[in-house]
C-alpha atoms as a PDB file:
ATOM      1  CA  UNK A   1     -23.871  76.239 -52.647  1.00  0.00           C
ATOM      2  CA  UNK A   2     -21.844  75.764 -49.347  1.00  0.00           C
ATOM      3  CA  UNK A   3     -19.220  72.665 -49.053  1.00  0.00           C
ATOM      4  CA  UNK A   4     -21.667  70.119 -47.015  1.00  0.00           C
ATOM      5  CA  UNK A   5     -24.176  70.688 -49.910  1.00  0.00           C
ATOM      6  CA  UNK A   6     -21.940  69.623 -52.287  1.00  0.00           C
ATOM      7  CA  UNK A   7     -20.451  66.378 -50.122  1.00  0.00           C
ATOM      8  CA  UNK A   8     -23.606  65.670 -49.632  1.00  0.00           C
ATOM      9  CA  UNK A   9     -24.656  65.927 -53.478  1.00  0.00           C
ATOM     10  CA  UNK A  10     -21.284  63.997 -54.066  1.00  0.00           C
ATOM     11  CA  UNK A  11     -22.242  61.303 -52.151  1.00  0.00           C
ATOM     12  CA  UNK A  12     -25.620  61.022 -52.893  1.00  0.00           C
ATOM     13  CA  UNK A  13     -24.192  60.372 -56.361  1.00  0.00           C
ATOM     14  CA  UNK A  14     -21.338  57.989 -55.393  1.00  0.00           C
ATOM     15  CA  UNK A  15     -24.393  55.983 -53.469  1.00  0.00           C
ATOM     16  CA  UNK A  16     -26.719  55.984 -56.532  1.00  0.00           C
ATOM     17  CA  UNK A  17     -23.610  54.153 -58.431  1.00  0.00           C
ATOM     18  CA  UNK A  18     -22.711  52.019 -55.680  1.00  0.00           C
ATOM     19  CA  UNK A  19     -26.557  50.813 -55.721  1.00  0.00           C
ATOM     20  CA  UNK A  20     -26.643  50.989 -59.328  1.00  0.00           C
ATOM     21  CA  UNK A  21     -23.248  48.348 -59.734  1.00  0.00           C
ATOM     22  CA  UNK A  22     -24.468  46.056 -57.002  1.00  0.00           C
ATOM     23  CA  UNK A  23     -27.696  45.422 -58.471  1.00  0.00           C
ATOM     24  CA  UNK A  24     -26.015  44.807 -61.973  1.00  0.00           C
ATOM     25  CA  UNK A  25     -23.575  42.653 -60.537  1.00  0.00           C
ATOM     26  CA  UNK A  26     -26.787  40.995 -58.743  1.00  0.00           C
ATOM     27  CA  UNK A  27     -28.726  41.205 -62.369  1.00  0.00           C
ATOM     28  CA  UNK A  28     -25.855  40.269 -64.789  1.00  0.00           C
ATOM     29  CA  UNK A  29     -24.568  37.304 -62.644  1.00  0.00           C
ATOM     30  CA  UNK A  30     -26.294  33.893 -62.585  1.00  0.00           C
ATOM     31  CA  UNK A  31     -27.235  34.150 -59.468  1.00  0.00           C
ATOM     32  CA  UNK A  32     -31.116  33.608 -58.252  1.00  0.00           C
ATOM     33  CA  UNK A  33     -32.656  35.397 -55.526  1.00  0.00           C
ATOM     34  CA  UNK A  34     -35.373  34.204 -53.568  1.00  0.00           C
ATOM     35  CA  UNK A  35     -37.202  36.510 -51.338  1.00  0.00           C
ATOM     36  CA  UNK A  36     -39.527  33.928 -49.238  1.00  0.00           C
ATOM     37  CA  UNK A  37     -41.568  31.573 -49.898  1.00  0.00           C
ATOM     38  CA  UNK A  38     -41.406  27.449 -50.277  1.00  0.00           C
ATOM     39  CA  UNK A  39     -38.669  26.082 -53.193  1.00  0.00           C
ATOM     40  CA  UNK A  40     -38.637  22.624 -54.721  1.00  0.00           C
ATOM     41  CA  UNK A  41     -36.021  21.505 -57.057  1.00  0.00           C
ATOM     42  CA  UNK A  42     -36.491  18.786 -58.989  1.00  0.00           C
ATOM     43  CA  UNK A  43     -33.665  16.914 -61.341  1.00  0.00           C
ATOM     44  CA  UNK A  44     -36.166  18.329 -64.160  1.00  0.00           C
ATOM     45  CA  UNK A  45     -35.235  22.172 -63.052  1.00  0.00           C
ATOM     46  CA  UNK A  46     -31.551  22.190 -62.553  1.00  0.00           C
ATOM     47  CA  UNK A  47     -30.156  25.475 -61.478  1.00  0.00           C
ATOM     48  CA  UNK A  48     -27.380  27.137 -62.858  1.00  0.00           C
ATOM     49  CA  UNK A  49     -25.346  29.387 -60.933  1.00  0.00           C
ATOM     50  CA  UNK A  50     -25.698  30.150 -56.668  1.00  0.00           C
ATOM     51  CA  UNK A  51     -28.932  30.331 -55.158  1.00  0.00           C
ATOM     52  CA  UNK A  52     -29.958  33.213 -52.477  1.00  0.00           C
ATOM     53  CA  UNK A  53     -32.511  31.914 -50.467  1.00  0.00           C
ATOM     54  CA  UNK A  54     -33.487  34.815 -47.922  1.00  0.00           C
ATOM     55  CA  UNK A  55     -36.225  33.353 -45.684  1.00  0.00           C
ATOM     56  CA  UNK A  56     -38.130  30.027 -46.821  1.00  0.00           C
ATOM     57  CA  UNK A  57     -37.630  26.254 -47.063  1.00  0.00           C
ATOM     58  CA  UNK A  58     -36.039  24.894 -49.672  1.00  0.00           C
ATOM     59  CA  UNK A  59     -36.096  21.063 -50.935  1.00  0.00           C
ATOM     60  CA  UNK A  60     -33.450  19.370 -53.005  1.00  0.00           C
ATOM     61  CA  UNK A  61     -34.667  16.091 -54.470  1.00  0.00           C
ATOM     62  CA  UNK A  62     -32.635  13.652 -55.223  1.00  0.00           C
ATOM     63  CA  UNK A  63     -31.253  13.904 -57.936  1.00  0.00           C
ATOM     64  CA  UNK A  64     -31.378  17.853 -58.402  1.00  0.00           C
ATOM     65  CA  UNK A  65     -28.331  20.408 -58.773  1.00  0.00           C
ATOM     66  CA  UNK A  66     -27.460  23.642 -58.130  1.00  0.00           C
ATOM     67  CA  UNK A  67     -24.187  24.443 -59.871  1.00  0.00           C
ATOM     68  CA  UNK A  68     -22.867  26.780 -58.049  1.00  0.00           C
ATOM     69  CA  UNK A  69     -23.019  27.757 -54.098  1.00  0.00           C
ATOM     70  CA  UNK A  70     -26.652  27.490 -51.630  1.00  0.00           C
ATOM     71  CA  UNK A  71     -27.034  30.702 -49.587  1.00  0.00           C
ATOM     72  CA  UNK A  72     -29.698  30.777 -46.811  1.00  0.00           C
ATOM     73  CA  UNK A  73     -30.417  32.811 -44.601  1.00  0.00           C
ATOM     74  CA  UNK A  74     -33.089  31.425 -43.080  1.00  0.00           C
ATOM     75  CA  UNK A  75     -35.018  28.408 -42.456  1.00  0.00           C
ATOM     76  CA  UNK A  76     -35.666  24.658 -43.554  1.00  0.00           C
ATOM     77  CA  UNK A  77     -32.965  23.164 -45.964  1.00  0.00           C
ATOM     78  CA  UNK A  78     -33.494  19.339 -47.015  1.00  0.00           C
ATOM     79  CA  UNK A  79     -30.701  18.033 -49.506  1.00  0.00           C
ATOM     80  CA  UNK A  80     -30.927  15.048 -51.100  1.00  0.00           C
ATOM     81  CA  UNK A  81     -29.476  16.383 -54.526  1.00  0.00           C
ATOM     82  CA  UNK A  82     -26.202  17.738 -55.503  1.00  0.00           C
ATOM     83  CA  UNK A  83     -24.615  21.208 -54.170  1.00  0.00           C
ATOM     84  CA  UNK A  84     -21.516  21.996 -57.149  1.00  0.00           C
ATOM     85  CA  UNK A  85     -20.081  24.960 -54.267  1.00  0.00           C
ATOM     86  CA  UNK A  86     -20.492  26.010 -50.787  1.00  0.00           C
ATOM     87  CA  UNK A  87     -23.510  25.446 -48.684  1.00  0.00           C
ATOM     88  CA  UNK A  88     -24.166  28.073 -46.086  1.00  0.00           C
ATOM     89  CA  UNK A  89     -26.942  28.376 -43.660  1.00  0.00           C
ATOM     90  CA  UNK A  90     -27.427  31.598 -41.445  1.00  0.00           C
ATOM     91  CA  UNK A  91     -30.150  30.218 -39.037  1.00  0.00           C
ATOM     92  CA  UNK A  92     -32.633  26.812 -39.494  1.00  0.00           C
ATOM     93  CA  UNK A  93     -32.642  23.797 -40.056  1.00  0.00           C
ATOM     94  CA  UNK A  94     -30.534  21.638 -42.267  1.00  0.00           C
ATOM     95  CA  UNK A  95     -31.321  18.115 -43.101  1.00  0.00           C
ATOM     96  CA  UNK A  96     -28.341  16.373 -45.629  1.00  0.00           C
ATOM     97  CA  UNK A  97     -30.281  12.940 -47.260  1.00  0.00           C
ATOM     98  CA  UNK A  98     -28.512   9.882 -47.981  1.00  0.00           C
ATOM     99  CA  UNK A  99     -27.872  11.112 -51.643  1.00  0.00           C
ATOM    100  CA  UNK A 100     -26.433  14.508 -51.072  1.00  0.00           C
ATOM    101  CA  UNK A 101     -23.597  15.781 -52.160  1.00  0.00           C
ATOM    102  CA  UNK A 102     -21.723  19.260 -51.876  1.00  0.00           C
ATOM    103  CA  UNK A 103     -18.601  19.611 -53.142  1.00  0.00           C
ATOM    104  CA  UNK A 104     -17.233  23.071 -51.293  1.00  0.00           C
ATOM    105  CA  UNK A 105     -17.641  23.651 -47.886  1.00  0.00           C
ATOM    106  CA  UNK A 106     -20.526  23.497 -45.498  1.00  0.00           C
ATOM    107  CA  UNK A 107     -20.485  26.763 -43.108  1.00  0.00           C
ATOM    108  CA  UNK A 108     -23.458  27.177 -40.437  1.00  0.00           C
ATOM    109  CA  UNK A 109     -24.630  29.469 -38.234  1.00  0.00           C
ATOM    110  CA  UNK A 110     -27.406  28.229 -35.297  1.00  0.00           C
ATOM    111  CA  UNK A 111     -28.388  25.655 -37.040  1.00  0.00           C
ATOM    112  CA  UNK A 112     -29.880  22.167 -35.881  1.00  0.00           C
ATOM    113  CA  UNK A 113     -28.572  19.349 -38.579  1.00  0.00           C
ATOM    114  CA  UNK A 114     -29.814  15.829 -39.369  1.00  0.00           C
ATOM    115  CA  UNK A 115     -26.848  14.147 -42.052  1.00  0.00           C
ATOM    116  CA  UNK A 116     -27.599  10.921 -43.211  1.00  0.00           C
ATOM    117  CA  UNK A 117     -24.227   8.683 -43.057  1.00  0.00           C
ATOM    118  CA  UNK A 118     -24.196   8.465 -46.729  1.00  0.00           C
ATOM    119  CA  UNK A 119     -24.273  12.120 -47.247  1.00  0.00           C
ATOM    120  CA  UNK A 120     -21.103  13.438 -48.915  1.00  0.00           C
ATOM    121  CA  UNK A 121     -19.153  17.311 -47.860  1.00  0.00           C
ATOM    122  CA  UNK A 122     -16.335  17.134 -49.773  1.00  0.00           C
ATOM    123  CA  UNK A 123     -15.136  20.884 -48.274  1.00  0.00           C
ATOM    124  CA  UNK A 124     -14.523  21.487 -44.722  1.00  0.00           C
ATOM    125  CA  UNK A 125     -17.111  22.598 -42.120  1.00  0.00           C
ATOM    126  CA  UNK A 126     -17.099  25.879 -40.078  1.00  0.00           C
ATOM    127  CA  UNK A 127     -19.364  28.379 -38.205  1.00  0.00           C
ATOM    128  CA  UNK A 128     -19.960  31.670 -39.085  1.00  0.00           C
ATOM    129  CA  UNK A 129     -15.927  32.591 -39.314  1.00  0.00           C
ATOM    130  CA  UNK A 130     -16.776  30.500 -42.351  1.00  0.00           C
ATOM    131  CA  UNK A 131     -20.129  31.760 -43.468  1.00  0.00           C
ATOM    132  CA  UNK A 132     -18.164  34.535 -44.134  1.00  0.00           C
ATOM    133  CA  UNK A 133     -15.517  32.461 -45.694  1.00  0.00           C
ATOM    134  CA  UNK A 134     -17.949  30.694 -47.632  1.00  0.00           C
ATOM    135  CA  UNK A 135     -19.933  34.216 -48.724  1.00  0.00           C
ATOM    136  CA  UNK A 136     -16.146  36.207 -49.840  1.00  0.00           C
ATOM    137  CA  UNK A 137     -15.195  33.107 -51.815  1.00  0.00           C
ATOM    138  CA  UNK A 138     -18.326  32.834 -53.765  1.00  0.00           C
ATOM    139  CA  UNK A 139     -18.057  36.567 -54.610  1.00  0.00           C
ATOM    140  CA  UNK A 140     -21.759  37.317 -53.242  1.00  0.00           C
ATOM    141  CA  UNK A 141     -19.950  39.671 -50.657  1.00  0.00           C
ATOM    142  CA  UNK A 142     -18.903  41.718 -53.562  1.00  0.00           C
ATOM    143  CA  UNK A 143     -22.556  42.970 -54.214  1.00  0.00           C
ATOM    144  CA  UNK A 144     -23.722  42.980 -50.668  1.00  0.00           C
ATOM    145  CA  UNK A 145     -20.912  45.318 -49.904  1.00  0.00           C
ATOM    146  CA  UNK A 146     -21.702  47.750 -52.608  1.00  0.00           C
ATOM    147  CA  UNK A 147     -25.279  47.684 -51.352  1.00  0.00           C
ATOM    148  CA  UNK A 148     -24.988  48.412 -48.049  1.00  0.00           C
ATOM    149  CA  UNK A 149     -21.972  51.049 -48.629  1.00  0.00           C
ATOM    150  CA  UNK A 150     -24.562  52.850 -50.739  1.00  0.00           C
ATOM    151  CA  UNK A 151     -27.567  52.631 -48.001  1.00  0.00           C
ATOM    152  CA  UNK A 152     -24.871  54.093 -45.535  1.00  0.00           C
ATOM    153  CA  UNK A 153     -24.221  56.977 -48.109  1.00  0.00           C
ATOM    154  CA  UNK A 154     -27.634  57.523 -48.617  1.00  0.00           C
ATOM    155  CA  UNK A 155     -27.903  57.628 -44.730  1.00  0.00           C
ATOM    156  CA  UNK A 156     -25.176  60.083 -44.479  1.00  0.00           C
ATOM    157  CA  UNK A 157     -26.617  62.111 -46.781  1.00  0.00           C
ATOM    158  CA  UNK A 158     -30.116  62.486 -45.724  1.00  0.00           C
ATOM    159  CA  UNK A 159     -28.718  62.669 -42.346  1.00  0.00           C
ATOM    160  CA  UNK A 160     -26.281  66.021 -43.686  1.00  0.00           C
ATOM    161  CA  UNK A 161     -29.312  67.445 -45.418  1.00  0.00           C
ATOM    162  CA  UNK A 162     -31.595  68.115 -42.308  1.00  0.00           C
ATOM    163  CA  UNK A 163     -31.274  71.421 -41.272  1.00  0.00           C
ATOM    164  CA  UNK A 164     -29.786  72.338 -37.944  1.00  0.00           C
ATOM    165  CA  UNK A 165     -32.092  73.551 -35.360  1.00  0.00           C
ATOM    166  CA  UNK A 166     -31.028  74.488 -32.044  1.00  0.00           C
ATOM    167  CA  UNK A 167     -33.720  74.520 -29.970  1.00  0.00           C
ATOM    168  CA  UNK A 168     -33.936  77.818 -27.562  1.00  0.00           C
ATOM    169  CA  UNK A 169     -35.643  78.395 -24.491  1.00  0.00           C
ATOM    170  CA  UNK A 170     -38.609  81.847 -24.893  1.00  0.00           C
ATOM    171  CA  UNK A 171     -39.199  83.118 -21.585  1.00  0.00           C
END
């Protein structure tokens, strides 16, 4: 076995544990992941932990809570309830009710926003310097890191496994 076959084996391996920890640190935390689709929280269904909303619309009655931090990434966000972190929104719309209430910070990315005067951000505000802010903070970087370290292993090494061909001209 020659020394790229066994970096490549090497890091196949170091990817399949980089995968493997990220989606136990996804699995074992209380975070909830929500793939798509339409989300209505109700003070009846309180949510403990942050809440990964990748693509849908989400709506916060009043009187719901999410303990920890709101991550979206895309779409419709109406808050009337209570946000216990951050509140980040990648790309959407976000509409703050009279009876919000977050109590970290509020980071945005192109976003259109409606905020009723009653609404309450008790954190700062910032643009996508502090999406990132607001992601490192709440420690869901830490998984997305290992993730997408692993898918650029497992790049690498399917990439290292193709065999060179050098194409030659037959006359």
């Amino acid at each position: 076995m020659c020394h790229d076959e066994l970096a490549a084996r090497a890091a196949g391996l170091v990817g399949l544990l980089l995968l493997t920890l990220g989606l136990l640190a996804l699995l074992y935390s209380r975070t909830t992941l929500v793939f798509d689709g339409n989300l209505h929280l109700t003070p009846a269904n309180r949510t403990r932990g942050d809440l990964i909303i990748l693509s849908g619309n989400v709506h916060l009655q009043a009187g719901a809570q999410v303990d920890g931090s709101l991550l979206m990434l895309c779409c419709n966000l109406m808050a009337n309830g209570s946000i216990g972190g951050d509140l980040a929104l990648l790309s959407g719309n976000l509409t703050l009710g009279p009876q919000a209430h977050v109590r970290g910070d509020v980071a945005l990315g192109a976003v259109n926003i409606a905020q009723a005067p009653t609404a309450q951000v008790e954190g700062s505000r910032g643009g996508l310097l502090g999406l990132w802010l607001v992601l490192a903070r709440s420690l869901l970087l830490a998984p997305a890191l290992l993730l997408a370290i692993a898918l650029v292993l497992a790049w690498w090494v399917r990439r290292a496994r193709r065999p060179n061909t050098i194409a030659t001209a037959h006359h």
